[in-house]
Protein backbone atom coordinates (compact mmCIF):
# COMPACT_ATOMS: atom_id res chain seq x y z
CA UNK A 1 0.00 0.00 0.00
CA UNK A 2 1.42 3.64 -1.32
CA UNK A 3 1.32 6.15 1.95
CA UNK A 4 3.25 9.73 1.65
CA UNK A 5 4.97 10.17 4.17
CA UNK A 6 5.10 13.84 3.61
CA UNK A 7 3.52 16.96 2.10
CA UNK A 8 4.13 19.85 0.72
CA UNK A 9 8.08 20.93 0.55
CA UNK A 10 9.10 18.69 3.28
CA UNK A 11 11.65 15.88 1.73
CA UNK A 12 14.74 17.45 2.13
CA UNK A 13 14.06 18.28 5.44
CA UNK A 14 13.48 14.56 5.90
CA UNK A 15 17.05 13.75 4.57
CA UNK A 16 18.50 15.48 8.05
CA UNK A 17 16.99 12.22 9.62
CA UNK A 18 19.32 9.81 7.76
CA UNK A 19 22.81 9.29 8.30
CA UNK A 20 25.06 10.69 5.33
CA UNK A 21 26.51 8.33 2.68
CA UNK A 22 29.48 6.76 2.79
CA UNK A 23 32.09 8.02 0.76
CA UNK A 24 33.70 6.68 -2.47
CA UNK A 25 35.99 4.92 -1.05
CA UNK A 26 34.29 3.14 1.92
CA UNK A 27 31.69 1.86 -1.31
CA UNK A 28 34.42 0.55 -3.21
CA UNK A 29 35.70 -1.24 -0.33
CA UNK A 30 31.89 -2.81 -0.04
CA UNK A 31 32.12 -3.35 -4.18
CA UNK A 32 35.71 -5.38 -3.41
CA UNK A 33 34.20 -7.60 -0.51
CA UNK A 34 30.38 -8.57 -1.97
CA UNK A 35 32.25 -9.30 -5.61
CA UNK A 36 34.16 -11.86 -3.55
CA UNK A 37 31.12 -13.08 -2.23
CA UNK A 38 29.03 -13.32 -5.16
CA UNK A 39 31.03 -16.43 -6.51
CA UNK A 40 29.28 -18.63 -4.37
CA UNK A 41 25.88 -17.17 -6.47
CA UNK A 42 26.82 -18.54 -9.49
CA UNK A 43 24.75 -20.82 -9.54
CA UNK A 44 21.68 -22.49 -11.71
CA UNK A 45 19.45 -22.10 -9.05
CA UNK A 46 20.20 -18.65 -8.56
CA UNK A 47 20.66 -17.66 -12.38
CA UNK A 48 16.25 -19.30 -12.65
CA UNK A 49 15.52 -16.90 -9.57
CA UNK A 50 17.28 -14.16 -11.62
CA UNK A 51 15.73 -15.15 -14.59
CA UNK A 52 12.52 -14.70 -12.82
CA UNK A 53 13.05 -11.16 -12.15
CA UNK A 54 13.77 -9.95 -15.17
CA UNK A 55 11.75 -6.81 -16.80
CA UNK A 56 12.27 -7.91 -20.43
CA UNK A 57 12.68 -4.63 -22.36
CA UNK A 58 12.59 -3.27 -26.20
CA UNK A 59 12.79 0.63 -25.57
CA UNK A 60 13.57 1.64 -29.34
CA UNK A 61 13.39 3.91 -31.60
CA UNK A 62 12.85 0.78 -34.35
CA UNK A 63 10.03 -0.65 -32.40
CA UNK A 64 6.70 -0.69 -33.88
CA UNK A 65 3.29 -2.83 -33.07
CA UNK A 66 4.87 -5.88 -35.17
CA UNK A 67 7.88 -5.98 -33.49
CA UNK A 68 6.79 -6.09 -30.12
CA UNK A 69 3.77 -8.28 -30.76
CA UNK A 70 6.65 -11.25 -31.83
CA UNK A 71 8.70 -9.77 -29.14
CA UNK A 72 5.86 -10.38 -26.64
CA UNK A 73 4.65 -13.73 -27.82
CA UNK A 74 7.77 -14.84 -27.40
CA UNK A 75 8.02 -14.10 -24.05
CA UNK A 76 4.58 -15.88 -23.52
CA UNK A 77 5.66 -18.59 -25.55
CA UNK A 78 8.40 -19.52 -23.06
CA UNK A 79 6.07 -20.56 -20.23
CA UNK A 80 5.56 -23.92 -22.78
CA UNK A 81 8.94 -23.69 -24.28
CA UNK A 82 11.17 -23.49 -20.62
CA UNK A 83 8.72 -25.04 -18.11
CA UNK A 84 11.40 -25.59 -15.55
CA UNK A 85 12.50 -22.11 -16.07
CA UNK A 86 10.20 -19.48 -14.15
CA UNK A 87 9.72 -17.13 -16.41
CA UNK A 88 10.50 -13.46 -16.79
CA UNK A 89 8.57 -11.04 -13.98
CA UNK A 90 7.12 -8.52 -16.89
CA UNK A 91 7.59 -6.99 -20.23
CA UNK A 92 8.47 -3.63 -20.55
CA UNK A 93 7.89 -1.09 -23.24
CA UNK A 94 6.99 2.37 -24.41
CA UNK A 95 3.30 3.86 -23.63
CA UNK A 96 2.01 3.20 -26.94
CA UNK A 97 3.03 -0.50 -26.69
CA UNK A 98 1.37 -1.47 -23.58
CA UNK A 99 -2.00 -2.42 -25.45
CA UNK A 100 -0.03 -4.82 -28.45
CA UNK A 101 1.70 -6.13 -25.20
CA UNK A 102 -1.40 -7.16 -23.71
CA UNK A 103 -3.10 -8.77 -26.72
CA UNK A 104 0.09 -10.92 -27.45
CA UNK A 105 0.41 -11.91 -23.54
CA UNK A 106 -3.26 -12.10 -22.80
CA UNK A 107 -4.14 -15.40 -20.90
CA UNK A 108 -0.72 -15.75 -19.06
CA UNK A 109 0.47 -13.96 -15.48
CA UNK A 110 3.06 -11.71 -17.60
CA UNK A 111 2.94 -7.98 -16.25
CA UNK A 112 3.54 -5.34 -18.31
CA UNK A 113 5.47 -2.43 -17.55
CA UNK A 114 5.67 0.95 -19.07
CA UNK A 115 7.67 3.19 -19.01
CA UNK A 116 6.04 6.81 -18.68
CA UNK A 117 6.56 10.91 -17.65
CA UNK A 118 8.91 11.62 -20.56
CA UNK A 119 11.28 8.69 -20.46
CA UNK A 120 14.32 9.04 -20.73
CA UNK A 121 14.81 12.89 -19.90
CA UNK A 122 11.88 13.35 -17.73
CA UNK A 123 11.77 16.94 -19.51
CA UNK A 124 8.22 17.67 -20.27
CA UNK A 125 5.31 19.09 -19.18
CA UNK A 126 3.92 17.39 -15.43
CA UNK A 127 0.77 17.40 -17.01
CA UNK A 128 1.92 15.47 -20.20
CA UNK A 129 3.67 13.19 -17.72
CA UNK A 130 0.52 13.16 -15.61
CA UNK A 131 -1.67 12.34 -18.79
CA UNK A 132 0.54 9.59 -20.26
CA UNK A 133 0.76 7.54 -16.79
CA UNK A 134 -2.97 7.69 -16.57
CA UNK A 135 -3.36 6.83 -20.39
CA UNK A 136 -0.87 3.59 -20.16
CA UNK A 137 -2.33 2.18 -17.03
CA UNK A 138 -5.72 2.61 -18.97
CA UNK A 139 -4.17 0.74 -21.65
CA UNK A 140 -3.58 -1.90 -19.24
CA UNK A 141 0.30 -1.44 -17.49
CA UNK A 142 0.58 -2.95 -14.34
CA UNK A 143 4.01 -1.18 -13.53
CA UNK A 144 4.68 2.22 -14.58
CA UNK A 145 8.79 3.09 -14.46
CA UNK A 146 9.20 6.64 -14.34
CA UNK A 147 12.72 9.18 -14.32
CA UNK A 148 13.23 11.04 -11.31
CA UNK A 149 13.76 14.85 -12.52
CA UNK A 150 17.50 14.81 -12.92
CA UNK A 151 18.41 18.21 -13.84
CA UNK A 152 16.59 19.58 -10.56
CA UNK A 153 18.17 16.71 -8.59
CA UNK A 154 22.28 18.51 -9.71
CA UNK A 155 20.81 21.51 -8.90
CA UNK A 156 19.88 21.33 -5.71
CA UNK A 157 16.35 21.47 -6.14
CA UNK A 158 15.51 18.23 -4.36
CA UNK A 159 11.39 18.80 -3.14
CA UNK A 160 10.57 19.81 -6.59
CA UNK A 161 12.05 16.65 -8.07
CA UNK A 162 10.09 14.66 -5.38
CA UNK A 163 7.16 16.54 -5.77
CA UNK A 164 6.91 15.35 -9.22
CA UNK A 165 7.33 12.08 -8.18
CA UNK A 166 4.35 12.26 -5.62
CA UNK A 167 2.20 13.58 -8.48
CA UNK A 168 2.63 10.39 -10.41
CA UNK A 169 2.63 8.35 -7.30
CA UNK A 170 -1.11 9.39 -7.13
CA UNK A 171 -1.97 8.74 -10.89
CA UNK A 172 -0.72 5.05 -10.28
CA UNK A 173 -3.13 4.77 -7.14
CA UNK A 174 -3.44 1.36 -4.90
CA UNK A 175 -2.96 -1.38 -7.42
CA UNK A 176 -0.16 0.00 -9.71
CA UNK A 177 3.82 -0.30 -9.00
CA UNK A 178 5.80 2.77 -9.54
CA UNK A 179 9.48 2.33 -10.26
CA UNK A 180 11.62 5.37 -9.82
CA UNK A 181 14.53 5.21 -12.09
CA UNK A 182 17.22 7.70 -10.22
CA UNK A 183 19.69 7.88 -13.21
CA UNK A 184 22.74 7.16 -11.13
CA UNK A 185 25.51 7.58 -13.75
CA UNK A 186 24.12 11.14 -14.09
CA UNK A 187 24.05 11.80 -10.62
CA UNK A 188 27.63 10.11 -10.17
CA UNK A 189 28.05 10.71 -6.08
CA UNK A 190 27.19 8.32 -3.66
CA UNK A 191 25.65 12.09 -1.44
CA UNK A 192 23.23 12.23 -4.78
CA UNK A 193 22.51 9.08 -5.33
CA UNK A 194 21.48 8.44 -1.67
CA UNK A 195 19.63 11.40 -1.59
CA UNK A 196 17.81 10.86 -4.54
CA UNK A 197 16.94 7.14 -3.50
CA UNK A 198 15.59 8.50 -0.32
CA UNK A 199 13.58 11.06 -1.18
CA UNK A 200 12.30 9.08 -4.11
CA UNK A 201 11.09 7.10 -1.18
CA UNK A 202 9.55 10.05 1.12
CA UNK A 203 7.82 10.62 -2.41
CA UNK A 204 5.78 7.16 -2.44
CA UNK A 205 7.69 4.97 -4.86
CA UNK A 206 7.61 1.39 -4.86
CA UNK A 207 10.76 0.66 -6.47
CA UNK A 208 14.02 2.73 -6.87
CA UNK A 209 16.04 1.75 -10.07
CA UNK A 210 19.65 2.64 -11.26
CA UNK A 211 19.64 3.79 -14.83
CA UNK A 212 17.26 4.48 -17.95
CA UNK A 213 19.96 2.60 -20.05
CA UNK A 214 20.20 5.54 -22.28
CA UNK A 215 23.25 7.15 -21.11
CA UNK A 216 26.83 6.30 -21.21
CA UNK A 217 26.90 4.69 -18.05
CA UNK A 218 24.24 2.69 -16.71
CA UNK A 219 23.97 0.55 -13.59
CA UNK A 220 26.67 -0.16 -11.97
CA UNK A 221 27.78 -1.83 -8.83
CA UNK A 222 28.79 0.73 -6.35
CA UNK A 223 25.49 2.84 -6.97
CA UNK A 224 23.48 -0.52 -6.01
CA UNK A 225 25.07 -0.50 -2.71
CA UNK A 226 24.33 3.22 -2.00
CA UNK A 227 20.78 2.31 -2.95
CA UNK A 228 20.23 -1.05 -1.31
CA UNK A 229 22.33 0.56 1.63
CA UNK A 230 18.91 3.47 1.72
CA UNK A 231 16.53 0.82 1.13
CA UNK A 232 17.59 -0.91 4.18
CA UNK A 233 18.09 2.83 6.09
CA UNK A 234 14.28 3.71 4.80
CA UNK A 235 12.97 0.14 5.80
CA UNK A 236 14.21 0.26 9.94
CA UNK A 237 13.08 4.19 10.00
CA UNK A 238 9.38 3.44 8.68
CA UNK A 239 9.15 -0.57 8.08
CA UNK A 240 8.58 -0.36 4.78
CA UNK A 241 10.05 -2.19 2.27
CA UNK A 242 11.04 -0.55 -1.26
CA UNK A 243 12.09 -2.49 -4.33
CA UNK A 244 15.49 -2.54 -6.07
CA UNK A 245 15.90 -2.62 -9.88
CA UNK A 246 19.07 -2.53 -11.58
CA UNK A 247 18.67 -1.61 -15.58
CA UNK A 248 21.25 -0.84 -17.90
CA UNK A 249 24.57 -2.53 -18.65
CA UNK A 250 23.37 -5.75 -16.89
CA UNK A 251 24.62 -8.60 -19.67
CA UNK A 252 26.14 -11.64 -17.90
CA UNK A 253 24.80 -14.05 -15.83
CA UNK A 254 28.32 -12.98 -13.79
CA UNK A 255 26.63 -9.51 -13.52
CA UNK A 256 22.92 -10.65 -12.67
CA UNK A 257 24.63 -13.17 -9.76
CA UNK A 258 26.14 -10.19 -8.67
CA UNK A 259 23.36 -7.44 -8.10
CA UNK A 260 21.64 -10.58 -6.41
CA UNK A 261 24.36 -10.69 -4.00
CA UNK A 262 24.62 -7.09 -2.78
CA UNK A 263 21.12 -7.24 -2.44
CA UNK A 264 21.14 -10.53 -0.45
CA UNK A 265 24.38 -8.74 1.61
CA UNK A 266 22.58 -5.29 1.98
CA UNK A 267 19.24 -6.15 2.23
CA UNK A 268 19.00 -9.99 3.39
CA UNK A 269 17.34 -12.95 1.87
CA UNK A 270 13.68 -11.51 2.65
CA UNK A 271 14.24 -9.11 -0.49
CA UNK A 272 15.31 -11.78 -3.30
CA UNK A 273 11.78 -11.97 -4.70
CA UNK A 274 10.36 -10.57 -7.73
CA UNK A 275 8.00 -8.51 -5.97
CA UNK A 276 11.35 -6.28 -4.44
CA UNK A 277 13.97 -6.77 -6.72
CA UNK A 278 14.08 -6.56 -9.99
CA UNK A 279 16.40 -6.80 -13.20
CA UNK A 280 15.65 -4.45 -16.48
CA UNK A 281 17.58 -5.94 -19.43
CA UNK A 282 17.52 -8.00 -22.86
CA UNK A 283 20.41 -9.32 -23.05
CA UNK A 284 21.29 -10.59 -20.33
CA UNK A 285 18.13 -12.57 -20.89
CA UNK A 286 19.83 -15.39 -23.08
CA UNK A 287 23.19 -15.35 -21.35
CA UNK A 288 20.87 -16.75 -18.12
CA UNK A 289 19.01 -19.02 -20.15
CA UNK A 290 22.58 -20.40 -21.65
CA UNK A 291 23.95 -20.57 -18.47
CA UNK A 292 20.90 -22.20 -16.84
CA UNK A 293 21.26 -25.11 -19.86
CA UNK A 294 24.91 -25.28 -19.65
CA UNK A 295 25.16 -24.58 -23.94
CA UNK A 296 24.75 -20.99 -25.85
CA UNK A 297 20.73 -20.18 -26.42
CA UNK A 298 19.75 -17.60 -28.32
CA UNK A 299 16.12 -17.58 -27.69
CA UNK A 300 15.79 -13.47 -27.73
């Protein structure tokens, strides 16, 4: 259940409650001792459950209702084609999309996911961002992954970012999951990208998520443990828990074992379910499904 914890011009404030981040240094040391970790995750059983969590995405400029329709009946077509292998958590795509996505899927538990308020800048209009959350839930998304105001964010300008985000947190309502992608390569500092996490979090979101995967650098590992590391902050302040999506750059099963474990390290074992953690990629799609059958698939 969505509750704001705040109104009005309040988040910063609430950022005086949490203790700072930890510098660059003390992250990389974390980075060093979870990668060390995370061999002992390499492992079928953990490359299914990652598998599992995937958001499969096509977010191009090439796509058009025929190529996502085969893209989507794919998906739907594994259930029959992988039985042993749990299948994918959702399909995500551009507003427009979220209707062919739904014909092509339609009898099978796939969620859809949509990207919405001016992905990938977030530079428009709140009321075209307003109007094209409301018109792709309409059109039947189940998730709605939204980009938390950058620009504002570098400048300082941290309650109108969140602001925005509370807006759309109220277009989703009860029954809809809003991710909040944070754009960490943009934001580059582990300060930033804590503070955006957080008050992404004050705002309502459901999920906080790394990267767009639309600029030069995308998720990597040290902003996961920044986030995970507020996650877990947010979650003994208020008791409740947020979701974790990495997206962008995620390509091996290596790297998909490895945002598993600093979640599992950060977070614990109670957050290694779809429903909190989440993986937005393509390709790293087949590289799981090769590693889970031991020979190169190229099913995607």
């Amino acid at each position: 259940m969505k509750m704001q914890n705040v109104s009005g011009m309040e988040y910063t404030q609430q950022l005086n409650e949490y203790a700072p981040a930890w510098t660059p240094e003390q992250v990389d040391q974390e980075v060093a001792r979870i990668k060390e970790v995370a061999a002992k995750n390499c492992t079928t059983e953990v490359y299914k459950f990652c598998f599992s969590t995937i958001d499969l995405t096509t977010l191009s400029c090439n796509d058009s209702v025929e190529s996502v329709t085969a893209f989507a009946e794919k998906a739907a077509a594994f259930y029959h084609k992988f039985p042993h292998i749990p299948n994918v958590a959702s399909i995500c795509v551009y507003p427009s999309f979220v209707e062919t996505v739904g014909l092509a899927v339609d009898g099978t538990p796939m969620r859809i996911t949509s990207v919405s308020g001016g992905f990938p800048a977030s530079q428009t209009f709140m009321e075209v961002k307003a109007l094209e959350t409301a018109m792709a839930i309409e059109n039947g998304a189940d998730e709605i992954d939204i980009v938390l105001n950058v620009g504002k964010m570098l400048q300082g300008h941290y309650d109108e970012a969140a602001s925005e985000v509370a807006m759309l947190v109220e277009e989703c309502g009860e029954d809809v999951v809003l991710k909040v992608i944070i754009e960490s390569g943009a934001l580059k500092s582990p300060e930033l990208i804590r503070a955006a996490s957080l008050i992404s979090m004050f705002a309502g979101a459901d999920f906080v998520k790394t990267s767009t995967g639309k600029i030069d650098v995308a998720a990597t590992p040290e902003a996961a443990v920044v986030m995970c590391q507020a996650i877990r902050d947010y979650y003994e302040k208020t008791g409740k828990k947020i979701g974790f999506k990495a997206a962008g750059g995620v390509r091996t099963a290596e790297d998909a074992a490895l945002y598993y474990t600093i979640v599992e390290e950060t977070l614990g074992k109670e957050w290694l379910t779809p429903d909190l953690f989440r993986i937005g990629a393509s390709s790293v799609a087949n590289n799981l499904i090769s590693a889970i059958e031991g020979a190169p698939v190229k099913y995607y």
